[in-house]
PDB file of N, CA and C in Angstrom:
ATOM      1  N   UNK A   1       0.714 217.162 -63.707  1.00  0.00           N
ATOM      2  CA  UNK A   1      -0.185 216.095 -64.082  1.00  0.00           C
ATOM      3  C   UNK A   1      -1.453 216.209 -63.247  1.00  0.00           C
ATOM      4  N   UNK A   2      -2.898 216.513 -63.554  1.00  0.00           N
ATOM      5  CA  UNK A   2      -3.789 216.181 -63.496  1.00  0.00           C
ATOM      6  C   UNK A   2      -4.102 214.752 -62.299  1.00  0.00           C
ATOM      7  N   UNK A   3      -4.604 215.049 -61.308  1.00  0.00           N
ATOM      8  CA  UNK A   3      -5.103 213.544 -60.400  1.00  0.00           C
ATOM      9  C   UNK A   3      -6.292 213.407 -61.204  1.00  0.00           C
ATOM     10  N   UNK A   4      -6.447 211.537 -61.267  1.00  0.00           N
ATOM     11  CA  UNK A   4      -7.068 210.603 -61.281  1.00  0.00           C
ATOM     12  C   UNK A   4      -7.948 211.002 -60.294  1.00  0.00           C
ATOM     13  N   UNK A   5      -7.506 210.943 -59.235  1.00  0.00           N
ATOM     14  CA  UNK A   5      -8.370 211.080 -57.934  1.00  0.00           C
ATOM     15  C   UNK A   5      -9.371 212.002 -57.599  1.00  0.00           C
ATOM     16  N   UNK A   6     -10.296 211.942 -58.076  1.00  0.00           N
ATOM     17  CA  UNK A   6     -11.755 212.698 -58.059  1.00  0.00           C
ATOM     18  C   UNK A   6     -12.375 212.558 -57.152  1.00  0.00           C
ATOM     19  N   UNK A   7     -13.491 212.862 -56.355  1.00  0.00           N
ATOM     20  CA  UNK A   7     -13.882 212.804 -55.300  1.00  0.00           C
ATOM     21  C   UNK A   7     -14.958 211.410 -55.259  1.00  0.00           C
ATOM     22  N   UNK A   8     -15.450 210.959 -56.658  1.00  0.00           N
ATOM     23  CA  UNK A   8     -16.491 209.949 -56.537  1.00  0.00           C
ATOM     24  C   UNK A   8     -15.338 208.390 -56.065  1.00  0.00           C
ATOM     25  N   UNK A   9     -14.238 208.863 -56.475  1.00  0.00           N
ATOM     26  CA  UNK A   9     -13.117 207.795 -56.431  1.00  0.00           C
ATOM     27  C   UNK A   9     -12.708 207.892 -55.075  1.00  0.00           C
ATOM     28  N   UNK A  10     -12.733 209.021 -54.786  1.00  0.00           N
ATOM     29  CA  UNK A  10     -11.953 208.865 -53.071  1.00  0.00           C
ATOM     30  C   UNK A  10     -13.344 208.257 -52.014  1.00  0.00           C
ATOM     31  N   UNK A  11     -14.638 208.281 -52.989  1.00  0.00           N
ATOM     32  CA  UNK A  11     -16.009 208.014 -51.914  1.00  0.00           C
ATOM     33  C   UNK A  11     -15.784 206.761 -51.737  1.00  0.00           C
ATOM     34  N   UNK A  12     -15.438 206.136 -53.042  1.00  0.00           N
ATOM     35  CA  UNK A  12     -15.550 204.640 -53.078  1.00  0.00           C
ATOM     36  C   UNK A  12     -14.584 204.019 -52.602  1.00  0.00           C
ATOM     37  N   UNK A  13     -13.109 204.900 -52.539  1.00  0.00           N
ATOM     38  CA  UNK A  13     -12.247 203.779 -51.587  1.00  0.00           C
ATOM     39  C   UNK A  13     -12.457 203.917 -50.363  1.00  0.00           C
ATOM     40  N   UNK A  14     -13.102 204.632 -50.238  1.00  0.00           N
ATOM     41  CA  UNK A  14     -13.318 204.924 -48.499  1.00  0.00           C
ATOM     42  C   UNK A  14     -14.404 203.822 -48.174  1.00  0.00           C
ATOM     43  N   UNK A  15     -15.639 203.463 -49.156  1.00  0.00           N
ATOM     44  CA  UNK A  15     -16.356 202.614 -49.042  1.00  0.00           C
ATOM     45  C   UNK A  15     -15.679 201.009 -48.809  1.00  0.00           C
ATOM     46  N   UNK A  16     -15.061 201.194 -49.724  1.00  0.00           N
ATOM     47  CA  UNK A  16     -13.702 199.381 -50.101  1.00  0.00           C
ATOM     48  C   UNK A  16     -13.099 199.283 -48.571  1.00  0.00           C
ATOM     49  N   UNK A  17     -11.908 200.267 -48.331  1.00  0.00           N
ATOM     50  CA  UNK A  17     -11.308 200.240 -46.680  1.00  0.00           C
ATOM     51  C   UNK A  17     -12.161 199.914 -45.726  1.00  0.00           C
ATOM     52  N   UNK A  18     -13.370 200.475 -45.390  1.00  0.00           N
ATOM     53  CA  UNK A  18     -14.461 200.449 -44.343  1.00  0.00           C
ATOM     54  C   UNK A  18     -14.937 198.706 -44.414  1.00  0.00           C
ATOM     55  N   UNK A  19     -14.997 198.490 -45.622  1.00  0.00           N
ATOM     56  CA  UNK A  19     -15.446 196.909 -45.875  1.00  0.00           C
ATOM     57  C   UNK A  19     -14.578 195.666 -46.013  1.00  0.00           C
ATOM     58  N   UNK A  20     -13.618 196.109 -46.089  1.00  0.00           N
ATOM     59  CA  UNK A  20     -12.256 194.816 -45.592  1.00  0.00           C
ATOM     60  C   UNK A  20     -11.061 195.594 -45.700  1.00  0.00           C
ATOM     61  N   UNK A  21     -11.592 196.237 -43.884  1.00  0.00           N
ATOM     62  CA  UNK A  21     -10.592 196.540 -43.517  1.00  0.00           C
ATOM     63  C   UNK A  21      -9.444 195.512 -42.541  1.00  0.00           C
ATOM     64  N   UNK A  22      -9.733 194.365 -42.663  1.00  0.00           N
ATOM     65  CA  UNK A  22      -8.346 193.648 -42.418  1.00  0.00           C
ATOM     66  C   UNK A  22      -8.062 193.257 -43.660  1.00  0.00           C
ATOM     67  N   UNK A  23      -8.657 193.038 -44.658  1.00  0.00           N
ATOM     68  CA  UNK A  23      -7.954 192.898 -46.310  1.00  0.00           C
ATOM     69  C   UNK A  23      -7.064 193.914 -46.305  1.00  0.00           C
ATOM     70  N   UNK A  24      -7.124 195.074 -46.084  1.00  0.00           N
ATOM     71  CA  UNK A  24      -6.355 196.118 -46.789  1.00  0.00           C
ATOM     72  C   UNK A  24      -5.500 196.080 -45.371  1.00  0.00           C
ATOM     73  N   UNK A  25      -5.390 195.459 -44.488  1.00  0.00           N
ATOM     74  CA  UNK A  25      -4.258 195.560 -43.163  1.00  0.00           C
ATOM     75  C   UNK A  25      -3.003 194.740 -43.633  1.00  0.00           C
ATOM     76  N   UNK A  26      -3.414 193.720 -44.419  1.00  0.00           N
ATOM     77  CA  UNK A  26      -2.921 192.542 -44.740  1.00  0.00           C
ATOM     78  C   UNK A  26      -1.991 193.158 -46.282  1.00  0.00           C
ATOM     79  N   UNK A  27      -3.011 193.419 -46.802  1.00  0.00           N
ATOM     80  CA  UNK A  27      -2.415 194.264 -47.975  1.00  0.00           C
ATOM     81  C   UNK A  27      -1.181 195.515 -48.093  1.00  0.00           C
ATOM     82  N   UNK A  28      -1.238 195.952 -46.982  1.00  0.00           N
ATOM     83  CA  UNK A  28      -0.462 196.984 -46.682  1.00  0.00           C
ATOM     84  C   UNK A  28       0.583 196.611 -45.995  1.00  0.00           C
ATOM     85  N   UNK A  29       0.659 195.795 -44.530  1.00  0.00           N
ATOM     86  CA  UNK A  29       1.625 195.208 -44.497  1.00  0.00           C
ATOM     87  C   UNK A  29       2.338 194.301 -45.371  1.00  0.00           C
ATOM     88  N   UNK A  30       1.883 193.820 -46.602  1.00  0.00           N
ATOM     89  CA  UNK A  30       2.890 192.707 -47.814  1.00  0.00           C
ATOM     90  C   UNK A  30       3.524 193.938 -48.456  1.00  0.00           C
ATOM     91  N   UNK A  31       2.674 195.496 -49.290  1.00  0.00           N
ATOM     92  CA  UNK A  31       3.377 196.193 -49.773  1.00  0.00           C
ATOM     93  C   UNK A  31       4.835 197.171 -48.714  1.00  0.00           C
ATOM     94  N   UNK A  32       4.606 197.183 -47.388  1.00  0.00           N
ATOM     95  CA  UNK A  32       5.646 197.330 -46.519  1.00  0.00           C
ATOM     96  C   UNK A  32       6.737 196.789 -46.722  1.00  0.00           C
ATOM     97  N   UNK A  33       6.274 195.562 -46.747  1.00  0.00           N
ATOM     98  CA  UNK A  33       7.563 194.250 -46.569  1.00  0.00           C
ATOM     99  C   UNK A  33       8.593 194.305 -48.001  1.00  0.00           C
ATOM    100  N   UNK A  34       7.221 194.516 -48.932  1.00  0.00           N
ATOM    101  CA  UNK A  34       8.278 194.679 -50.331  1.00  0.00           C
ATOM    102  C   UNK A  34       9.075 195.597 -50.371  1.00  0.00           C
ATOM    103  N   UNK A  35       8.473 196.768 -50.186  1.00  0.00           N
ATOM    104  CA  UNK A  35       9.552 197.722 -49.832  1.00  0.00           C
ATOM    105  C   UNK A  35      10.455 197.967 -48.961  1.00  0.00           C
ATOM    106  N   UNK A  36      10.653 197.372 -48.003  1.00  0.00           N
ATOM    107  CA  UNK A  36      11.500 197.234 -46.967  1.00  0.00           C
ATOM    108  C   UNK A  36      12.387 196.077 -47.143  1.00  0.00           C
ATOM    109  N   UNK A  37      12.390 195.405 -48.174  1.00  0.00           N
ATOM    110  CA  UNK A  37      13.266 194.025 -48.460  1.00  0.00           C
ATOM    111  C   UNK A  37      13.383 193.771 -49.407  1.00  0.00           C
ATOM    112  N   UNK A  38      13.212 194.680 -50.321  1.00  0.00           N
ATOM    113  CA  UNK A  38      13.486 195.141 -52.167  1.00  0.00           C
ATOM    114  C   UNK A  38      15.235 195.379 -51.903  1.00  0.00           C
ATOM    115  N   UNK A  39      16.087 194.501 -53.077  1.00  0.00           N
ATOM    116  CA  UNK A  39      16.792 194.642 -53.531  1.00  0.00           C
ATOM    117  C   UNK A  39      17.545 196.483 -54.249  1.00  0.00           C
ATOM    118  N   UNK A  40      16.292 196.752 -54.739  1.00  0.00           N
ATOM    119  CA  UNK A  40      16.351 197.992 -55.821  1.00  0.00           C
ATOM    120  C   UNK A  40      16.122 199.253 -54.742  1.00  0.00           C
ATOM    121  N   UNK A  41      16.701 200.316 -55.089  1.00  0.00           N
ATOM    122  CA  UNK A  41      16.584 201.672 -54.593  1.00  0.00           C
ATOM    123  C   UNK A  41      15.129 202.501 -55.019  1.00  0.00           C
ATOM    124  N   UNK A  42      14.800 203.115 -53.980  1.00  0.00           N
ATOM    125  CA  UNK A  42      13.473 204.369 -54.390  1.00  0.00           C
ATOM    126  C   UNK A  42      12.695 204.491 -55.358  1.00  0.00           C
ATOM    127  N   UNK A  43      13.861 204.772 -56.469  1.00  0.00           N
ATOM    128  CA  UNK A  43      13.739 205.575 -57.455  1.00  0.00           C
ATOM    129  C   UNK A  43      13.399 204.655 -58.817  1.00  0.00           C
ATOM    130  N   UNK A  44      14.426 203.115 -58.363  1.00  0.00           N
ATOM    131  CA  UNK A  44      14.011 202.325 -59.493  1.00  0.00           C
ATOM    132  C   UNK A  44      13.183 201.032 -59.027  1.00  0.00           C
ATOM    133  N   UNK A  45      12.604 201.442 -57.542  1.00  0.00           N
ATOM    134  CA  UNK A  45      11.306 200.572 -57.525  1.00  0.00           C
ATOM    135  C   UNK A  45      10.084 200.672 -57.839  1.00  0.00           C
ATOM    136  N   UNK A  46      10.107 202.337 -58.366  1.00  0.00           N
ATOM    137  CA  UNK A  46       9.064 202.994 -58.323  1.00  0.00           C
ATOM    138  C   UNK A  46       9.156 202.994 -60.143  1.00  0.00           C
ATOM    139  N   UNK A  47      10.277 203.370 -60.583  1.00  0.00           N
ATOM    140  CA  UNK A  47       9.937 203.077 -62.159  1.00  0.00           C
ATOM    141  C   UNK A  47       9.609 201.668 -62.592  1.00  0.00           C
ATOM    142  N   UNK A  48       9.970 200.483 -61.453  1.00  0.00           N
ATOM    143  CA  UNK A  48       9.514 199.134 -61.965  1.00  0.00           C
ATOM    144  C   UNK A  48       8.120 199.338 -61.773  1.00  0.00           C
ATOM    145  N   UNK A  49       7.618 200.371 -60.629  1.00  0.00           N
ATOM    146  CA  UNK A  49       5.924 200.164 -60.753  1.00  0.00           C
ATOM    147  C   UNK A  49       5.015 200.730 -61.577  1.00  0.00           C
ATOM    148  N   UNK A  50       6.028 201.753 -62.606  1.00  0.00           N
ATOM    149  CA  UNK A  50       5.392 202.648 -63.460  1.00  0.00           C
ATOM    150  C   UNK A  50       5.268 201.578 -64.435  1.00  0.00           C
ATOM    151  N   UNK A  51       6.541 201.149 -64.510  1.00  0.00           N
ATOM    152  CA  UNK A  51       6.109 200.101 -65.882  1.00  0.00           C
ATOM    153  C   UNK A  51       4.904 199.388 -66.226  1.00  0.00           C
ATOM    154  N   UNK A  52       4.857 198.449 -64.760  1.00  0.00           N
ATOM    155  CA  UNK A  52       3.861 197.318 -64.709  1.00  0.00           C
ATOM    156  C   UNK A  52       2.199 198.410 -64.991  1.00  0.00           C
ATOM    157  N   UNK A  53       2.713 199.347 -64.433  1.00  0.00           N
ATOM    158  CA  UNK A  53       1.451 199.861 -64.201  1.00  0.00           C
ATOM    159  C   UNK A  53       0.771 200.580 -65.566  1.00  0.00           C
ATOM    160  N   UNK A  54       1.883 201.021 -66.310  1.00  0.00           N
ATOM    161  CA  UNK A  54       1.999 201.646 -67.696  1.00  0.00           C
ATOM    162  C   UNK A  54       1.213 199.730 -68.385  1.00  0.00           C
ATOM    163  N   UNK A  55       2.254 199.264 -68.542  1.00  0.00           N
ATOM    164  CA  UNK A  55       1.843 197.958 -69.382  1.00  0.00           C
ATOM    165  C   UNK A  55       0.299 196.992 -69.157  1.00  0.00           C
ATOM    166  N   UNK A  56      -0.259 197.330 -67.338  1.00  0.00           N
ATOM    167  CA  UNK A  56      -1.371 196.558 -67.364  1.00  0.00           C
ATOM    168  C   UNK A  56      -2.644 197.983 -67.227  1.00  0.00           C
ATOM    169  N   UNK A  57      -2.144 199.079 -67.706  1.00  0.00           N
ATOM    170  CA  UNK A  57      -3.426 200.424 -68.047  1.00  0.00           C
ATOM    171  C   UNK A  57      -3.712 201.282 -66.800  1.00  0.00           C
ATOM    172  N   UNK A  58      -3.293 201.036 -65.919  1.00  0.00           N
ATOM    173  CA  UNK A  58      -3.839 201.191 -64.328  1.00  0.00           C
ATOM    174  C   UNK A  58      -3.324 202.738 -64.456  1.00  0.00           C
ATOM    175  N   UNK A  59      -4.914 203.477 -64.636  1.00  0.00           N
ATOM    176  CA  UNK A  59      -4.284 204.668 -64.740  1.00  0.00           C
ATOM    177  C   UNK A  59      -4.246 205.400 -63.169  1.00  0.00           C
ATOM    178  N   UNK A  60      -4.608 204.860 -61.693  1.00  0.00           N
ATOM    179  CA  UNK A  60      -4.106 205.376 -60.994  1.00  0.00           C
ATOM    180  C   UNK A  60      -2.989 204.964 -60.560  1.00  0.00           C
ATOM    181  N   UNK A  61      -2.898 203.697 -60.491  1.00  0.00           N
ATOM    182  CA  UNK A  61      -0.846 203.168 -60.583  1.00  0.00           C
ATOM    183  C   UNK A  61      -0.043 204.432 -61.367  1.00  0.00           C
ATOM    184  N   UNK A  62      -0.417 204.340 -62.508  1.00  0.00           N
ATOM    185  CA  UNK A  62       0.427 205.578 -63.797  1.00  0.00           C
ATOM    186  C   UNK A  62       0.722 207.127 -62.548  1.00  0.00           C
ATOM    187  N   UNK A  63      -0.336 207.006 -62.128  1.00  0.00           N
ATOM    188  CA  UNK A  63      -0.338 208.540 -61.553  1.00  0.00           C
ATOM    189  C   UNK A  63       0.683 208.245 -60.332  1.00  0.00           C
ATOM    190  N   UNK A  64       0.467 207.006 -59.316  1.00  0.00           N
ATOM    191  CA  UNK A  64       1.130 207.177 -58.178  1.00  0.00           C
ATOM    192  C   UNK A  64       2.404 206.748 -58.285  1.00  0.00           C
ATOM    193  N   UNK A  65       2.735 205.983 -59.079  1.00  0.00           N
ATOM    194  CA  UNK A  65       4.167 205.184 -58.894  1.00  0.00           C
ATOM    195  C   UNK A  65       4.964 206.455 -60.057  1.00  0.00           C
ATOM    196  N   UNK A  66       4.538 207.396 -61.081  1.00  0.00           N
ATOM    197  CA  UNK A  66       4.932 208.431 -61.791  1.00  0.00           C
ATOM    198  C   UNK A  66       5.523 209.357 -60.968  1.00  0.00           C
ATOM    199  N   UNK A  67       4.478 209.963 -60.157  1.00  0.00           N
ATOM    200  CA  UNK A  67       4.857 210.752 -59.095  1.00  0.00           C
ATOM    201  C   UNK A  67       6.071 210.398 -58.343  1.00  0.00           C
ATOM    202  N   UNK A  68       5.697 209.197 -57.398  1.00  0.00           N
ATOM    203  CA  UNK A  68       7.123 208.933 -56.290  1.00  0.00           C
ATOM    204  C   UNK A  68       8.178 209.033 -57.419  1.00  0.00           C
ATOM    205  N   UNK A  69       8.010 207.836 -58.496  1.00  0.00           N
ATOM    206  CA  UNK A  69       9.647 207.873 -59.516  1.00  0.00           C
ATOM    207  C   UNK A  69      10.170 209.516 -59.409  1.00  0.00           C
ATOM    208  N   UNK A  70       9.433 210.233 -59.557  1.00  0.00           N
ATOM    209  CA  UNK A  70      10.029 211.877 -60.086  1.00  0.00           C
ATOM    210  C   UNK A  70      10.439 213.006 -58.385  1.00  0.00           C
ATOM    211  N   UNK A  71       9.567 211.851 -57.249  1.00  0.00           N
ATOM    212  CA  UNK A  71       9.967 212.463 -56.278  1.00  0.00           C
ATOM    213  C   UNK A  71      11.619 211.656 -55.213  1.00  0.00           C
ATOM    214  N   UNK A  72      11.495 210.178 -55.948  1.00  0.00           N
ATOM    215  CA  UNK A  72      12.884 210.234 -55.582  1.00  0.00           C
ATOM    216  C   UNK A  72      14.017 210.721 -56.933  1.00  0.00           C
ATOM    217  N   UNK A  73      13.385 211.220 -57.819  1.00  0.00           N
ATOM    218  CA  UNK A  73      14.894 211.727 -58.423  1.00  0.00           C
ATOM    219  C   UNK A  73      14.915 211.048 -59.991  1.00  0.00           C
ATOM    220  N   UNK A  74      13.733 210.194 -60.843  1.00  0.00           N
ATOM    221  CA  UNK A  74      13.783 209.904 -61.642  1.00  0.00           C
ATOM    222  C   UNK A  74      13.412 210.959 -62.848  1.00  0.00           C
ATOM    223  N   UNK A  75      14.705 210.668 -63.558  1.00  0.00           N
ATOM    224  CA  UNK A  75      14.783 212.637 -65.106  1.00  0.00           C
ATOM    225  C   UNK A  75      13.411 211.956 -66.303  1.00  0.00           C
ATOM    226  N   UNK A  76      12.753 213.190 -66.783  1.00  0.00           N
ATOM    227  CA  UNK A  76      12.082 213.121 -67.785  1.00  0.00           C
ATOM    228  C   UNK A  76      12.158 212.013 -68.573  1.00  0.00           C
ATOM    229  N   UNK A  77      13.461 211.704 -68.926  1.00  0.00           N
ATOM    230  CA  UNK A  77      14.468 210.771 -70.142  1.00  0.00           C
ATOM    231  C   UNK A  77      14.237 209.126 -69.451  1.00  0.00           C
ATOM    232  N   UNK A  78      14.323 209.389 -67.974  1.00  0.00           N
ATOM    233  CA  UNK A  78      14.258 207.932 -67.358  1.00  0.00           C
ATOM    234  C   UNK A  78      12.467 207.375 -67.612  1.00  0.00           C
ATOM    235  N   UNK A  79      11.633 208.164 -67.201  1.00  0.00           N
ATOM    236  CA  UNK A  79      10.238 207.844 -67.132  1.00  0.00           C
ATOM    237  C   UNK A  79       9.941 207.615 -68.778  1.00  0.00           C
ATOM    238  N   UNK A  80       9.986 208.405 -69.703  1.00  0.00           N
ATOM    239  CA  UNK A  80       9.935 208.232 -71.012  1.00  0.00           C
ATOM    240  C   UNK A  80      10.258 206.680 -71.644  1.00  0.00           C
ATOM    241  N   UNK A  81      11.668 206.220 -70.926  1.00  0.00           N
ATOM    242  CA  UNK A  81      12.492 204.990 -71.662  1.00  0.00           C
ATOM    243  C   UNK A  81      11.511 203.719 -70.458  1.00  0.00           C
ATOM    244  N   UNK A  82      11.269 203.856 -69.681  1.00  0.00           N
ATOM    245  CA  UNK A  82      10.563 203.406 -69.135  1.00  0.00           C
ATOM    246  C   UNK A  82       8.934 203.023 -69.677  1.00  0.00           C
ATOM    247  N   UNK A  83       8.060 203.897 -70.016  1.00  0.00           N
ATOM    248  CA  UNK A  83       7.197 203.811 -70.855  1.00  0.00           C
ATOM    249  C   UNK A  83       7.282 203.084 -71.540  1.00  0.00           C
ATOM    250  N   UNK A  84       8.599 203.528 -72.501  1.00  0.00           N
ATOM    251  CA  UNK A  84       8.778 203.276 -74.128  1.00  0.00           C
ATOM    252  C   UNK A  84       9.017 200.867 -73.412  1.00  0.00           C
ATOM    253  N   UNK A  85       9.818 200.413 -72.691  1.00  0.00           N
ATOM    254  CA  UNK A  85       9.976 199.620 -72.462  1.00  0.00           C
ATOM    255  C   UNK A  85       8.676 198.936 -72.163  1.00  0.00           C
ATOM    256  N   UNK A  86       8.003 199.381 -71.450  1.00  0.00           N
ATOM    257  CA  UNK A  86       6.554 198.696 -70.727  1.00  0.00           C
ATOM    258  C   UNK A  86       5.752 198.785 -72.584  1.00  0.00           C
ATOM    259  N   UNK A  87       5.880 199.495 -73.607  1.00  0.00           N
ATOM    260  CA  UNK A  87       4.794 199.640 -74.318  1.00  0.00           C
ATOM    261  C   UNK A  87       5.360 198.312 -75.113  1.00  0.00           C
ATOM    262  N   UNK A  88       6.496 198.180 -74.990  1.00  0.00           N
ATOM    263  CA  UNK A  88       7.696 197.459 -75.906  1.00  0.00           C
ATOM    264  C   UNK A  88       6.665 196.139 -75.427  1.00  0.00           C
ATOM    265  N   UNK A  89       6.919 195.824 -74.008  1.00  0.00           N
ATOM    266  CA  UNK A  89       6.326 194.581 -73.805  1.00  0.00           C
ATOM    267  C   UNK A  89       4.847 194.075 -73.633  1.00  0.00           C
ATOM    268  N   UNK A  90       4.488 194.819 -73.600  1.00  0.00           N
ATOM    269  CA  UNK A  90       2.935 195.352 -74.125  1.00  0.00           C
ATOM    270  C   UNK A  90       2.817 194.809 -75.812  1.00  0.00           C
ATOM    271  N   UNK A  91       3.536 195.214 -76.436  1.00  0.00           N
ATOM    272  CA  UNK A  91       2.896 194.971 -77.795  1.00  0.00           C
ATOM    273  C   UNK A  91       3.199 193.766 -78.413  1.00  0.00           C
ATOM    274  N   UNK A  92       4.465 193.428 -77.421  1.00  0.00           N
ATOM    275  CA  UNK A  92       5.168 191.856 -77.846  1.00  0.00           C
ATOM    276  C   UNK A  92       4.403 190.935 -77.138  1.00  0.00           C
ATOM    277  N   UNK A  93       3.895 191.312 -75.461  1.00  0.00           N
ATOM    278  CA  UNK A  93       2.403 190.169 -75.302  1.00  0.00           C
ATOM    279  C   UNK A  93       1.059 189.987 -76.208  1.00  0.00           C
ATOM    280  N   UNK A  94       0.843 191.382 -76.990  1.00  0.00           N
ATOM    281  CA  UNK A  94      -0.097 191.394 -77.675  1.00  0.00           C
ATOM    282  C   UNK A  94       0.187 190.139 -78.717  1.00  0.00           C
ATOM    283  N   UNK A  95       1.208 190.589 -79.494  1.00  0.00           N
ATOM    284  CA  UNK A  95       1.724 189.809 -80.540  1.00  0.00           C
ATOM    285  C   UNK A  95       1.353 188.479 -80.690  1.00  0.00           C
ATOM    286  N   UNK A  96       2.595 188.102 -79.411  1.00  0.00           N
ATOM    287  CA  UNK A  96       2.520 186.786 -79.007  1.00  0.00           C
ATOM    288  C   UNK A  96       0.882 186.409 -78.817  1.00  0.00           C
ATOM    289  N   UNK A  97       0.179 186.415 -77.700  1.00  0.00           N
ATOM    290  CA  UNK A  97      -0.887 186.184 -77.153  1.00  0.00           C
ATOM    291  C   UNK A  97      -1.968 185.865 -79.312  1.00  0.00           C
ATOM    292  N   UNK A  98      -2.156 186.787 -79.781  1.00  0.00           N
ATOM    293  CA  UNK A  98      -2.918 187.030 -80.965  1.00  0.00           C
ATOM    294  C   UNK A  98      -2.130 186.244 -81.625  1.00  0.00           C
ATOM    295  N   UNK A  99      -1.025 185.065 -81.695  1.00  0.00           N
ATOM    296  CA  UNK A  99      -0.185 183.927 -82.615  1.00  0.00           C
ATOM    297  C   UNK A  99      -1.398 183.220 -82.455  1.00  0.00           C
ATOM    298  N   UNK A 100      -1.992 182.684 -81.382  1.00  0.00           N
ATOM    299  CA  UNK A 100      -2.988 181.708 -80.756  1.00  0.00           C
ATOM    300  C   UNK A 100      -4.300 181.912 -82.309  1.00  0.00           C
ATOM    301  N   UNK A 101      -4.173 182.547 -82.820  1.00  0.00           N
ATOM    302  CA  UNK A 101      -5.528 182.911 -84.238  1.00  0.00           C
ATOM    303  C   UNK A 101      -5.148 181.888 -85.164  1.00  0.00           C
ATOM    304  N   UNK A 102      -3.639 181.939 -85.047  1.00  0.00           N
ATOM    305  CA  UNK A 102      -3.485 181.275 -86.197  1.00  0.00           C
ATOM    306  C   UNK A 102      -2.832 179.649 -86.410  1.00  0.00           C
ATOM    307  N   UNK A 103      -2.835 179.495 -84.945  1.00  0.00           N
ATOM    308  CA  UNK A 103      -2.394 178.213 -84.344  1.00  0.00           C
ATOM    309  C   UNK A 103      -3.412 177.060 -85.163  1.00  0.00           C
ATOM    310  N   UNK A 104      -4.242 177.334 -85.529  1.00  0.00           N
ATOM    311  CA  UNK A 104      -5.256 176.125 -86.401  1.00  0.00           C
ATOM    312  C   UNK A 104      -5.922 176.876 -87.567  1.00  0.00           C
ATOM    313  N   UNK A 105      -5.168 177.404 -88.008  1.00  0.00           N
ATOM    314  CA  UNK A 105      -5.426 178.382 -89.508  1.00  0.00           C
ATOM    315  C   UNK A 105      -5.698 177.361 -91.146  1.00  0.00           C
ATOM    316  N   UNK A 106      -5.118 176.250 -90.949  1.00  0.00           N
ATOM    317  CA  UNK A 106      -4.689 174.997 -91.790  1.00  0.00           C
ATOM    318  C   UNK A 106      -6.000 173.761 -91.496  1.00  0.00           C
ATOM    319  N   UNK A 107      -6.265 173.632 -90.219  1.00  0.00           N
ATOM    320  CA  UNK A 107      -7.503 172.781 -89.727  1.00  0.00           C
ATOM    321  C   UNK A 107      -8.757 172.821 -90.720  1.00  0.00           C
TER     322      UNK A 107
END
């Protein structure tokens, strides 16, 4: 897989860190904590982040939480059904959310 991570992208997080860098101290210690006091193993905390990350577009989430899933041990078949689930709920928020058109269709 191809990185996201281009060099105009690595300029600018370097710009973001430099500029709240106790934001991102703060930030990093909460993602610590999650992971260190997560219920779920490696492999399927990292496909819960593919999901979210699959379902809200985040194509460098897609890239990083893809990666770890496949580096603790998640098969082709797992990341795929994973997808296929996040698109599942993806299209059923769409759904839902776009009912709201027709909520005063009769008015």
């Amino acid at each position: 897989m191809s990185s996201p991570f281009n060099q105009d992208h690595m300029d600018a997080a370097k710009k973001f860190r430099e500029n709240s860098e106790e934001m991102m101290d703060y930030y990093k210690d909460w993602k610590s904590s999650i992971a260190d006091e997560t219920v779920f193993d490696d492999k399927t905390r990292e496909l819960l982040g593919l999901a979210a990350a699959a379902a809200t577009q985040c194509q460098y989430c897609v890239h990083t939480h893809g990666q770890k899933a496949i580096k603790y041990g998640a098969t082709d078949e797992e990341i795929a059904h994973t997808i296929q689930i996040a698109a599942q709920v993806r299209a059923g928020a769409t759904m839902s959310y776009g009912l709201e058109s027709l909520e005063h269709s009769e008015e």
